[in-house]
Protein backbone atom coordinates (compact mmCIF):
# COMPACT_ATOMS: atom_id res chain seq x y z
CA UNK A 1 0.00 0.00 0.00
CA UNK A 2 1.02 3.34 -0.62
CA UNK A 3 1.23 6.29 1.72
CA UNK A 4 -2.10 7.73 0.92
CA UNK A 5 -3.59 4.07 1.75
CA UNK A 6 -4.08 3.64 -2.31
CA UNK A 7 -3.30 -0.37 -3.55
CA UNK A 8 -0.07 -0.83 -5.27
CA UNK A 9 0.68 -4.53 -6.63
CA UNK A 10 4.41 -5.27 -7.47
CA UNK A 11 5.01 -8.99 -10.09
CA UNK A 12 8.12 -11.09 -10.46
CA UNK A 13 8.80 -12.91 -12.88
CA UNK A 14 9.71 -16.91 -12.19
CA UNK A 15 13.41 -15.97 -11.88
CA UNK A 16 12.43 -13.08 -9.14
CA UNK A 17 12.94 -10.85 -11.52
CA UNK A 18 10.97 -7.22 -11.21
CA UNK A 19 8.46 -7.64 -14.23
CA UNK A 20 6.13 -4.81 -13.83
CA UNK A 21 3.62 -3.25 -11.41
CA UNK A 22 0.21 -1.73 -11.43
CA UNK A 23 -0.90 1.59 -8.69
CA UNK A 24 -3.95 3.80 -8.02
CA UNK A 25 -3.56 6.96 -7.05
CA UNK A 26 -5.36 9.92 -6.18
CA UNK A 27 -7.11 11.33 -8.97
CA UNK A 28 -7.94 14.74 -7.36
CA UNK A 29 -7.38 15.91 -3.79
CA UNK A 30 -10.58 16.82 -3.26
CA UNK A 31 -12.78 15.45 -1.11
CA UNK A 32 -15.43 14.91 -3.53
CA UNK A 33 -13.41 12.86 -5.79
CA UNK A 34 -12.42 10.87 -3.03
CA UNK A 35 -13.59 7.65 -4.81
CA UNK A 36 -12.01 7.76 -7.76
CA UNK A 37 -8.62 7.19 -8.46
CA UNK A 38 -6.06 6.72 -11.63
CA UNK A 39 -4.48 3.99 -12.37
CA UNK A 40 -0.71 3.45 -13.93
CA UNK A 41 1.17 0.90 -14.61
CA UNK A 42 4.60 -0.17 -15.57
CA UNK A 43 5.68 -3.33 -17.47
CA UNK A 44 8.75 -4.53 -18.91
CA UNK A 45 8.34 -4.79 -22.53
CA UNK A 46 9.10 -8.47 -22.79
CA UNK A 47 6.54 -9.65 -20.41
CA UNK A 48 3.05 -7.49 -21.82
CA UNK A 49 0.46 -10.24 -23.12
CA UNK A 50 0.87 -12.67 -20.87
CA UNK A 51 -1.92 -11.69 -18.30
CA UNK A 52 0.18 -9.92 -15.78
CA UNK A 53 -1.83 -6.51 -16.59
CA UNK A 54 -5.22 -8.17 -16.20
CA UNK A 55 -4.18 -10.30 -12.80
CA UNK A 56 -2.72 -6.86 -11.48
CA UNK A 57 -5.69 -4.63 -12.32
CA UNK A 58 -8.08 -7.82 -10.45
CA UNK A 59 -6.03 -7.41 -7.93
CA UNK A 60 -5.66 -3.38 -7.30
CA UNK A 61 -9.66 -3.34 -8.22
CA UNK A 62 -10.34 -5.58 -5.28
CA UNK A 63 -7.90 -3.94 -2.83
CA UNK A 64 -9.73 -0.22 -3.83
CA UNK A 65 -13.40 -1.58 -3.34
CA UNK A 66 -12.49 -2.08 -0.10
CA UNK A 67 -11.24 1.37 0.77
CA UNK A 68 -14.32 2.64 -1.11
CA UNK A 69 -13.01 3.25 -4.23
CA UNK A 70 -15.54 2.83 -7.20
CA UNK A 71 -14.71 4.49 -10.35
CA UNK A 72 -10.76 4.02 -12.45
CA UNK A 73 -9.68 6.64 -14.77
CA UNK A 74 -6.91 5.77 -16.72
CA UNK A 75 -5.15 8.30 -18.99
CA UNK A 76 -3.54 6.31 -22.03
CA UNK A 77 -1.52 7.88 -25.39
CA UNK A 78 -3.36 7.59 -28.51
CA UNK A 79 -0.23 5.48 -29.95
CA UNK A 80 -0.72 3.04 -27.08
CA UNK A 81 -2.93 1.00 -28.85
CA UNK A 82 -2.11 -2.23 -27.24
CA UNK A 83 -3.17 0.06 -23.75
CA UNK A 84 -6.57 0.93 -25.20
CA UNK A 85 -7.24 -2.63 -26.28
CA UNK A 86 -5.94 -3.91 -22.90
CA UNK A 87 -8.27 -1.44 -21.01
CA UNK A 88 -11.33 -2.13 -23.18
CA UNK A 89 -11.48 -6.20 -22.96
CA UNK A 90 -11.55 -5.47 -19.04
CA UNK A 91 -14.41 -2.95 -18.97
CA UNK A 92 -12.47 0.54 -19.35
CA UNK A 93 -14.54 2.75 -22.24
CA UNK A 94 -13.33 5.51 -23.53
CA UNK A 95 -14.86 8.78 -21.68
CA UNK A 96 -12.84 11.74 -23.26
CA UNK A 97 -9.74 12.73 -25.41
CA UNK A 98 -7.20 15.83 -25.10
CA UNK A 99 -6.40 16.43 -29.47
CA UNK A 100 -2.64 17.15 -30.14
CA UNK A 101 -1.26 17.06 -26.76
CA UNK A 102 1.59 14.80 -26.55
CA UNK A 103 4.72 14.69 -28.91
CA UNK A 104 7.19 12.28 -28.71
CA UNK A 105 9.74 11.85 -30.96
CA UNK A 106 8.43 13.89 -33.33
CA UNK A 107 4.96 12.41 -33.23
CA UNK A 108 2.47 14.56 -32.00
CA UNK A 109 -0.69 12.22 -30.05
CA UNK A 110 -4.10 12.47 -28.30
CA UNK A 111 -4.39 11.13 -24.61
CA UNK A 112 -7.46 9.26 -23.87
CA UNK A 113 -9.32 9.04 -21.19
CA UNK A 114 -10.76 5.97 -20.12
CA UNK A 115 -13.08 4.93 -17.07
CA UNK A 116 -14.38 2.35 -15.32
């Protein structure tokens, strides 16, 4: 858990090897907003598509029900199409879009929003 009392979930790989990890955090100080949260996540390249996204999200969505938490935003890069698929198959839609935002190396993008 983190210090705000949000989930954070850590993976290893067979070899103990750090493969990735999945957080919620606050998605505005407020009060009001109080249950809802962002999530990010960070996986090594070499070990996306083999479930560890989807058994982490399980995992951090069960662990923020219980501290009341009951809507996910998570903010994805229009060229993160493998993010956007990932996020729709486990109930995410897509609830807004900042045009022309982003550039990275050279490439100007959208962010989506996406909730569930």
């Amino acid at each position: 858990m983190l210090a705000q009392g949000y989930p954070t979930v850590a993976a290893r790989d067979m070899e103990g090897v750090s493969a990735g990890f999945g957080m919620l955090r606050s998605y505005n100080l407020l009060p009001a907003f109080a249950h809802t949260t962002a999530i990010t996540y960070l996986f090594r390249p070499e070990k996306t598509g083999k479930g560890l996204g989807t058994r982490i999200l399980h995992c951090i969505e069960e662990e923020g029900k219980k501290s009341g938490i009951f809507v996910i935003l998570a903010h994805i890069s229009s060229l993160n199409e493998g993010s956007i698929r990932f996020h729709q198959k486990n109930g995410f839609f897509e609830a807004g879009r900042f045009r022309a935002v982003g550039k990275k190396k050279g490439i100007v993008f959208d962010t989506v929003w996406m909730e569930k």
